[in-house]
C-alpha atoms as a PDB file:
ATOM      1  CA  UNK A   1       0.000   0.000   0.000  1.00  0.00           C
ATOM      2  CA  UNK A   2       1.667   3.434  -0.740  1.00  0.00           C
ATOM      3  CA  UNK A   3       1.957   5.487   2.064  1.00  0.00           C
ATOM      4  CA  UNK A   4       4.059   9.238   2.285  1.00  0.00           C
ATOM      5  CA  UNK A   5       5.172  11.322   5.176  1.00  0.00           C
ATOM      6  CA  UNK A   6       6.740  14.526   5.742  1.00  0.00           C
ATOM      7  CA  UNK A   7      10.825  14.250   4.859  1.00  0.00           C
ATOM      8  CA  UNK A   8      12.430  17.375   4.721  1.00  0.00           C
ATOM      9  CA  UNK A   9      12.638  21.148   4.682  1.00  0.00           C
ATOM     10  CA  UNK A  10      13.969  22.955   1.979  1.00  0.00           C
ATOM     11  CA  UNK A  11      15.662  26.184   2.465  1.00  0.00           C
ATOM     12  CA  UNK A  12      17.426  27.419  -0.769  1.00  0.00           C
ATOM     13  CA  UNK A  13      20.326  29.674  -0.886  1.00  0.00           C
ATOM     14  CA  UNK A  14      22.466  31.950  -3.494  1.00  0.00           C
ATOM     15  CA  UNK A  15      25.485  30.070  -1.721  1.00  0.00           C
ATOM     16  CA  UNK A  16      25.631  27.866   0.993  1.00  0.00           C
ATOM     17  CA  UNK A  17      27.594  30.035   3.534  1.00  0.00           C
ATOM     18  CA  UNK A  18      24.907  32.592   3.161  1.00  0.00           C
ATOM     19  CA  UNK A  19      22.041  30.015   3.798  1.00  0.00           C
ATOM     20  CA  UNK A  20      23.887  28.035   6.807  1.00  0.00           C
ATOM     21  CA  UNK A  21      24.210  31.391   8.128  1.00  0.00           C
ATOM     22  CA  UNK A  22      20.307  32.267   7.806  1.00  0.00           C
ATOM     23  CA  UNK A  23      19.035  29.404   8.736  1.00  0.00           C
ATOM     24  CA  UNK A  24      21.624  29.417  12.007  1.00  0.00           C
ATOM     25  CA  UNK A  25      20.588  32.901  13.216  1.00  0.00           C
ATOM     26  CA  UNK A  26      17.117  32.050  12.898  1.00  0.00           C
ATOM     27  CA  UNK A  27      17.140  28.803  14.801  1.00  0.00           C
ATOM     28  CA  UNK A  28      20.184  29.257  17.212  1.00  0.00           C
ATOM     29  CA  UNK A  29      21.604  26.202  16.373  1.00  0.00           C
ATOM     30  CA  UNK A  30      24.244  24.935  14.371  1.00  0.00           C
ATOM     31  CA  UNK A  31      24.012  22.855  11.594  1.00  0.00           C
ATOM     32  CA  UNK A  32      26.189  19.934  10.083  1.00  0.00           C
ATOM     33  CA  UNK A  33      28.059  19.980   6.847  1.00  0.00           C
ATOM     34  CA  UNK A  34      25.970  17.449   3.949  1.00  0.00           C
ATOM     35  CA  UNK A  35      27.427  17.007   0.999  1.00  0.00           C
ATOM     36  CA  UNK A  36      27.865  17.709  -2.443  1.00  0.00           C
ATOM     37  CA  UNK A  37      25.478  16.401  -5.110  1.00  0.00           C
ATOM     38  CA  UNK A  38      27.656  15.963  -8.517  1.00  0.00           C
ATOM     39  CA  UNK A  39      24.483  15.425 -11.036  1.00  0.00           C
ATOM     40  CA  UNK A  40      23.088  18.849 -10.105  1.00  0.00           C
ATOM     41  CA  UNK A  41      26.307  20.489  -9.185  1.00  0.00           C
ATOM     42  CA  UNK A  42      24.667  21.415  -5.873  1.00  0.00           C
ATOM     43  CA  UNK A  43      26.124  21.123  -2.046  1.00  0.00           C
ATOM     44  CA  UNK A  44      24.131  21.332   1.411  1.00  0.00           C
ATOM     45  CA  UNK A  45      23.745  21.404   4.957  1.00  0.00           C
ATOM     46  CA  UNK A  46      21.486  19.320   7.306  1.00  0.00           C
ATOM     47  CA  UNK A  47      19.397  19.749  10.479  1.00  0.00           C
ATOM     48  CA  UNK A  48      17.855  17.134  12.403  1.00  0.00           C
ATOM     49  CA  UNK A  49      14.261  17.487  13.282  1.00  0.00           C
ATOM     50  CA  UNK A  50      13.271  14.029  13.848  1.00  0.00           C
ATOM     51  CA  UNK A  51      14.270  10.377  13.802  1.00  0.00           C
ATOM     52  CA  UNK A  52      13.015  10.926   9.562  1.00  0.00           C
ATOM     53  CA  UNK A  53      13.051  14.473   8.972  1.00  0.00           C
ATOM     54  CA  UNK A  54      15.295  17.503   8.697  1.00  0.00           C
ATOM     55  CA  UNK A  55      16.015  20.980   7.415  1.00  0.00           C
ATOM     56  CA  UNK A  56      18.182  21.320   4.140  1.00  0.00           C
ATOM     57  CA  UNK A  57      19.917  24.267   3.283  1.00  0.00           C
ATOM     58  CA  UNK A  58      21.057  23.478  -0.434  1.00  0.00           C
ATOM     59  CA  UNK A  59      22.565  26.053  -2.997  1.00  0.00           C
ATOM     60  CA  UNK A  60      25.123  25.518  -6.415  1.00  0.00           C
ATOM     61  CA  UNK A  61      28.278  24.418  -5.560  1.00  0.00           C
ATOM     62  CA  UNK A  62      30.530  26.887  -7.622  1.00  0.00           C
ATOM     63  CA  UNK A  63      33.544  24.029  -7.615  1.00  0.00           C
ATOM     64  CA  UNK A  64      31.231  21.651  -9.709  1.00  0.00           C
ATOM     65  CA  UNK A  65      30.906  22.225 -13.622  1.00  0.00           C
ATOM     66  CA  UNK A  66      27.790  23.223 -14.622  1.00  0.00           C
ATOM     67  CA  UNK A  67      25.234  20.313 -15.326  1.00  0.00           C
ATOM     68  CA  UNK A  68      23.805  19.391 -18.418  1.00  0.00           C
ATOM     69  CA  UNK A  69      20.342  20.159 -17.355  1.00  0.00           C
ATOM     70  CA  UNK A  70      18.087  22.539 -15.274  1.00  0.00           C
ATOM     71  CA  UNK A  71      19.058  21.481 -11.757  1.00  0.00           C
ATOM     72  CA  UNK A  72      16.322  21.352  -8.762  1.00  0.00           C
ATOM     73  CA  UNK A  73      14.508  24.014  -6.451  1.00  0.00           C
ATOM     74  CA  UNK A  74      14.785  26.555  -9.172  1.00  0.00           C
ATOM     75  CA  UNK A  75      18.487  27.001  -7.836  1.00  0.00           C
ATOM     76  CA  UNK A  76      19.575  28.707 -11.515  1.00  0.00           C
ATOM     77  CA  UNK A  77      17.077  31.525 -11.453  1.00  0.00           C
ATOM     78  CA  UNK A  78      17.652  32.195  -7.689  1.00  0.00           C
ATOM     79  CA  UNK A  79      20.975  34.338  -8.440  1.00  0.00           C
ATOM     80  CA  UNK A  80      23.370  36.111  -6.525  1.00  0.00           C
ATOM     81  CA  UNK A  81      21.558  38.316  -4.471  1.00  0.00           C
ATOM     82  CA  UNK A  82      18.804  36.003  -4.306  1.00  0.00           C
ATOM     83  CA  UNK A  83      17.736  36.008  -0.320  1.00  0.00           C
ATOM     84  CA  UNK A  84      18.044  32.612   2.014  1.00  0.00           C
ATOM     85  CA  UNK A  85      14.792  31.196   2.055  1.00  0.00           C
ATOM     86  CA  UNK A  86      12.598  28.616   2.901  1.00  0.00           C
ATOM     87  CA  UNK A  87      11.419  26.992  -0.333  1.00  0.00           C
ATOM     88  CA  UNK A  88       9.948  24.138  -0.723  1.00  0.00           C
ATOM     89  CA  UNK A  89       9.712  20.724   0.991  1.00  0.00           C
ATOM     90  CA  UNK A  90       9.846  17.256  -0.196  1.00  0.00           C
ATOM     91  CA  UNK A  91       7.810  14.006   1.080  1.00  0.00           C
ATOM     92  CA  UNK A  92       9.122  10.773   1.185  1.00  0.00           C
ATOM     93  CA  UNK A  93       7.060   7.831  -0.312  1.00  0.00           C
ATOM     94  CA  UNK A  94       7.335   4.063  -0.281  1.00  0.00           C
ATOM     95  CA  UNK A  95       6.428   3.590  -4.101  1.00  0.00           C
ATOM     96  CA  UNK A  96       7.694   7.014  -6.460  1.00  0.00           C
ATOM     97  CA  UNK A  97       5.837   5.462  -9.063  1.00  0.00           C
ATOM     98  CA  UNK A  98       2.854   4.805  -7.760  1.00  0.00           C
ATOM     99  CA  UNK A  99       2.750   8.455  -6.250  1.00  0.00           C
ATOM    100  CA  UNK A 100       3.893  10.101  -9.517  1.00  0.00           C
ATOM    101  CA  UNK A 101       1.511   8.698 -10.967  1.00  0.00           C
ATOM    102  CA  UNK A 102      -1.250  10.125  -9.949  1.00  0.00           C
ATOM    103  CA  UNK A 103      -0.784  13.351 -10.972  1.00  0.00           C
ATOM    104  CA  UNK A 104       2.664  13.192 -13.118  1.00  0.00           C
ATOM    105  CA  UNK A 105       1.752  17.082 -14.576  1.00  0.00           C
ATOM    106  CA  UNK A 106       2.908  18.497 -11.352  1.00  0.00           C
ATOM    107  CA  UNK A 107       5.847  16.350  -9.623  1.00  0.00           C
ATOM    108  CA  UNK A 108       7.624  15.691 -13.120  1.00  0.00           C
ATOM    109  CA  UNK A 109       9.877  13.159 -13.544  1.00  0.00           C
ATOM    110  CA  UNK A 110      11.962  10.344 -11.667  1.00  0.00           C
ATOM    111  CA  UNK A 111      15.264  10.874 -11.391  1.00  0.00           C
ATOM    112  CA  UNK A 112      18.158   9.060  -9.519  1.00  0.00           C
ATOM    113  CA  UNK A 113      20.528  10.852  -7.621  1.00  0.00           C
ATOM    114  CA  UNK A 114      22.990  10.092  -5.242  1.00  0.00           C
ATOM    115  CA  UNK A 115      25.269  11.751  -2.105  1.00  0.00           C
ATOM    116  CA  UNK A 116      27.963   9.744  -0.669  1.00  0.00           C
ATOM    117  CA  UNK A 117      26.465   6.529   0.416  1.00  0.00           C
ATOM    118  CA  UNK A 118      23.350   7.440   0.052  1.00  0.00           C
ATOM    119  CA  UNK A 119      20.874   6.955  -2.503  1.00  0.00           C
ATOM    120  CA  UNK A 120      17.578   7.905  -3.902  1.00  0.00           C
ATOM    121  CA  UNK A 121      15.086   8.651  -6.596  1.00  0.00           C
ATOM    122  CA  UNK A 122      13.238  11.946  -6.980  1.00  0.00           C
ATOM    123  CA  UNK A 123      10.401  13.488  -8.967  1.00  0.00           C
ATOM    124  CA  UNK A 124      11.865  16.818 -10.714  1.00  0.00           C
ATOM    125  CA  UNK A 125      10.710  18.928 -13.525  1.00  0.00           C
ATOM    126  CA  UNK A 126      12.519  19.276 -16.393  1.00  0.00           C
ATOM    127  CA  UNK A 127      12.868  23.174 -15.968  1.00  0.00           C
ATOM    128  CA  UNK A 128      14.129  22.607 -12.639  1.00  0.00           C
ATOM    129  CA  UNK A 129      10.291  23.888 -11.390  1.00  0.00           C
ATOM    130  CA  UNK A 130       9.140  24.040  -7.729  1.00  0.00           C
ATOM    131  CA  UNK A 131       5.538  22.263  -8.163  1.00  0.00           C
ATOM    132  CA  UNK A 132       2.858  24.769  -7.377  1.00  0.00           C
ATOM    133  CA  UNK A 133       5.199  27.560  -6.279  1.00  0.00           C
ATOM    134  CA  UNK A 134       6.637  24.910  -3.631  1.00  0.00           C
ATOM    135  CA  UNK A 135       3.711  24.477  -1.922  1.00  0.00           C
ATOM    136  CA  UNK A 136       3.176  20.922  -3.623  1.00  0.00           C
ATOM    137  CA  UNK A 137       5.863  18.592  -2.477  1.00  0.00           C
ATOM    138  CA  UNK A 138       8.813  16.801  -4.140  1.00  0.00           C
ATOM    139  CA  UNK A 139       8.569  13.362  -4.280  1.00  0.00           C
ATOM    140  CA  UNK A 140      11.199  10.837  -2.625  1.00  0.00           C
ATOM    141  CA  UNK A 141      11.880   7.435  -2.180  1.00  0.00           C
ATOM    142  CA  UNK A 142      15.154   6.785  -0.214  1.00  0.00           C
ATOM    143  CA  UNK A 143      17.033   3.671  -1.606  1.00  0.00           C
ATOM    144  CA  UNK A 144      19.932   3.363   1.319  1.00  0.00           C
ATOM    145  CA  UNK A 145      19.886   2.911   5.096  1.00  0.00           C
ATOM    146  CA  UNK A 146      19.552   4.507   7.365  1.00  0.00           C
ATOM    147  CA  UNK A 147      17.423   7.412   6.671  1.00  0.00           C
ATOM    148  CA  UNK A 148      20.053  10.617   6.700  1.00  0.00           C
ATOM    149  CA  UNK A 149      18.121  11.865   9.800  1.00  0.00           C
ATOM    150  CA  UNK A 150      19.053   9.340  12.169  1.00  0.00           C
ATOM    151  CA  UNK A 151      22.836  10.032  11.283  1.00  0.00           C
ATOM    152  CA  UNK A 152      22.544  13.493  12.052  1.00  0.00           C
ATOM    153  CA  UNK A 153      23.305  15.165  15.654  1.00  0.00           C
ATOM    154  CA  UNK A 154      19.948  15.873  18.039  1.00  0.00           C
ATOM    155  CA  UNK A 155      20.236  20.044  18.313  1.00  0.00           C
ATOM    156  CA  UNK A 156      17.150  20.011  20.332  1.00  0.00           C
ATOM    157  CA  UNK A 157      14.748  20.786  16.571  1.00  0.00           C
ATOM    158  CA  UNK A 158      11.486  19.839  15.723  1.00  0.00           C
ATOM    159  CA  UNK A 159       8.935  20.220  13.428  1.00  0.00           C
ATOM    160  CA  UNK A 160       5.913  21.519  14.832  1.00  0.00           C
ATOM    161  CA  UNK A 161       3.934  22.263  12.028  1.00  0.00           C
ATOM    162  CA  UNK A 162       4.239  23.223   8.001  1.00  0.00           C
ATOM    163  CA  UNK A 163       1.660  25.127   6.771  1.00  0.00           C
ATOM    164  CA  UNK A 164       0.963  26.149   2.579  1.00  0.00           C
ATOM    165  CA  UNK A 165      -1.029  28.609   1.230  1.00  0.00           C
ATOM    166  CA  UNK A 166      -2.412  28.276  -2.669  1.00  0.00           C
ATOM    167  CA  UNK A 167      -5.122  28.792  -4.985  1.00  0.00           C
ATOM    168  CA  UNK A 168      -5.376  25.229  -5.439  1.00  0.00           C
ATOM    169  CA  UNK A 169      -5.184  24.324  -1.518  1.00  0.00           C
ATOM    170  CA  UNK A 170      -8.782  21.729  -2.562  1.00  0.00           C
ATOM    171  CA  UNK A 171      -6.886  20.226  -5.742  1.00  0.00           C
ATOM    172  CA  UNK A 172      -3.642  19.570  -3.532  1.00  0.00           C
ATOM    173  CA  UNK A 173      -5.034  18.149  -0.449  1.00  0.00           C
ATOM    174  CA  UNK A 174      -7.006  15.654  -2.984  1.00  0.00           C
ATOM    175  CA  UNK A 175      -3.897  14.844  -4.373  1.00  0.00           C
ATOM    176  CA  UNK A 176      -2.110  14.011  -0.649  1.00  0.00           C
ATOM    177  CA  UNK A 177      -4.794  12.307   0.576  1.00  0.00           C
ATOM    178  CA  UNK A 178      -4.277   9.905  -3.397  1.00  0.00           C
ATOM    179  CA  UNK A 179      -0.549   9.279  -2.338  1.00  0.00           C
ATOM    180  CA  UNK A 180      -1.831   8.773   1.736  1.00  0.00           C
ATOM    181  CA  UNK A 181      -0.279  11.330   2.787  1.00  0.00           C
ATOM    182  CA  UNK A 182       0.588  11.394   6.685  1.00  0.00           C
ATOM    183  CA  UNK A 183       2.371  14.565   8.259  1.00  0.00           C
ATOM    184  CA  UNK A 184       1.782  17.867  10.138  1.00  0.00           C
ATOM    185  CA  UNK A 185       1.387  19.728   7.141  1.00  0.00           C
ATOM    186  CA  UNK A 186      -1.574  21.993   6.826  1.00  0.00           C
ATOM    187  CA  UNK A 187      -3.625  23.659   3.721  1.00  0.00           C
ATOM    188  CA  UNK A 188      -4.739  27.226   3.431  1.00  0.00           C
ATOM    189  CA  UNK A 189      -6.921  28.098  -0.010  1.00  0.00           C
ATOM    190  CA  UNK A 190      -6.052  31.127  -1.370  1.00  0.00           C
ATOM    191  CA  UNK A 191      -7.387  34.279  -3.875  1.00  0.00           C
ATOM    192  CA  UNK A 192      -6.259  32.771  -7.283  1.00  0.00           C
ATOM    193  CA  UNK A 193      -4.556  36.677  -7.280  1.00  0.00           C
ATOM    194  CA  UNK A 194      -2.087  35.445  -4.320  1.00  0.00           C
ATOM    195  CA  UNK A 195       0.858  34.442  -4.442  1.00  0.00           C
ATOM    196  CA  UNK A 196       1.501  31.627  -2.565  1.00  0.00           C
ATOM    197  CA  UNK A 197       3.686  30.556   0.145  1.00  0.00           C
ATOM    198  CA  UNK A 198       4.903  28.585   2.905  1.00  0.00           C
ATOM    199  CA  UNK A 199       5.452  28.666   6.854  1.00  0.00           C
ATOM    200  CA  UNK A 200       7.432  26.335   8.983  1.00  0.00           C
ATOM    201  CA  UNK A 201       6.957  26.389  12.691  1.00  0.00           C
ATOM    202  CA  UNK A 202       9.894  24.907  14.366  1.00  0.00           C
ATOM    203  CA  UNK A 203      10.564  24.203  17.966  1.00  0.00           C
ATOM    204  CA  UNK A 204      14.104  24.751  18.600  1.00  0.00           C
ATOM    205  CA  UNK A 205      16.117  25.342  22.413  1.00  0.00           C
ATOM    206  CA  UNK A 206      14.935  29.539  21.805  1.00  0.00           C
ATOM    207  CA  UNK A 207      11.864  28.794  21.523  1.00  0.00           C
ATOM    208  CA  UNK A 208       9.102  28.649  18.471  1.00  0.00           C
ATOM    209  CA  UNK A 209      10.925  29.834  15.342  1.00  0.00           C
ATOM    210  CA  UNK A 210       9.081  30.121  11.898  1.00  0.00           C
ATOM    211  CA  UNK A 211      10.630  29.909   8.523  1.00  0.00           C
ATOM    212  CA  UNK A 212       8.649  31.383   5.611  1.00  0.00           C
ATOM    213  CA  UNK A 213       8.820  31.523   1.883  1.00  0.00           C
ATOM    214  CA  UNK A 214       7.341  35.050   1.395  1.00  0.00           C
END
């Protein structure tokens, strides 16, 4: 039976000492170094919010050629002065198929990727497109053990909630509840003249801290 969950935050950044930065200011925590991912030419950083989910900070890795296609998150149109934000977030499912399935115009298509030891398929457009202004969720399906959460230090993180706002809030929660979707994440319709967004409230050792995409 397919079942998703809530994997990871996604917090994109016009390079990666800018975004560990952000995202460490606004937590008051440190994060650990990732990795580089050589297919997209991108690098991160990680923060553990659960046993299976944490907060990525990813931007381009200028040391890496540049790929041969559009890479993920809409990192190429982000630019230089592009702000540290939190973008998107991605939902790990048991059968990528299956899920993608279901409504294959948004998530786009599967791709494997790897990190290190790990491994993994994911569902990205070919432009390199955030599915409904990042408010719709990357698929994942992790193909490696352990999940990269339970390798990563306990800062004293969790996720509390994530909410999204969109136009298409009904049409979206349909499509989670197709791919039984289980996870704090909450929808919020919006004006189809909105632009929409998402906010991540995170308890952290100062307190409630929220993350948003506006």
């Amino acid at each position: 039976m397919l079942h998703t969950h809530l994997d990871h935050l996604v917090i994109t950044a016009p390079n990666l000492p800018a975004g560990i930065a952000y995202a460490e200011e606004t937590l008051g925590v440190s994060l650990q170094p990732g990795g580089t991912h050589p297919r997209m030419a991108t690098h991160n950083a990680l923060l553990k919010l659960g046993e299976s989910c944490y907060l990525e900070v990813i931007a381009i890795n200028p040391e890496l050629p540049q790929p041969n296609c559009a890479r993920w998150f809409e990192l190429d149109g982000l630019g230089r002065y592009g702000q540290p934000r939190l973008r998107h977030w991605v939902a790990r499912t048991n059968d990528i198929q299956s899920a993608q399935a279901l409504q294959k115009g948004w998530f786009g298509a599967i791709e494997p990727m790897s990190r290190s030891h790990l491994n993994w398929l994911i569902s990205i457009p070919p432009d390199g497109s955030l599915p409904l202004s990042g408010v719709c969720p990357t698929l994942i399906e992790w193909q490696s053990e352990p999940h990269p959460a339970a390798m990563l230090r306990d800062e004293g993180c969790s996720l509390i909630r994530l909410e999204g706002y969109h136009p298409k809030a009904e049409k979206l929660q349909e499509v989670l509840d197709k791919i039984n979707f289980e996870g704090v994440f909450e929808l919020h319709p919006l004006a189809s003249s909105e632009r929409p967004y998402l906010v991540a409230h995170l308890q952290t050792p100062k307190g409630i801290c929220i993350l948003d995409s506006r």
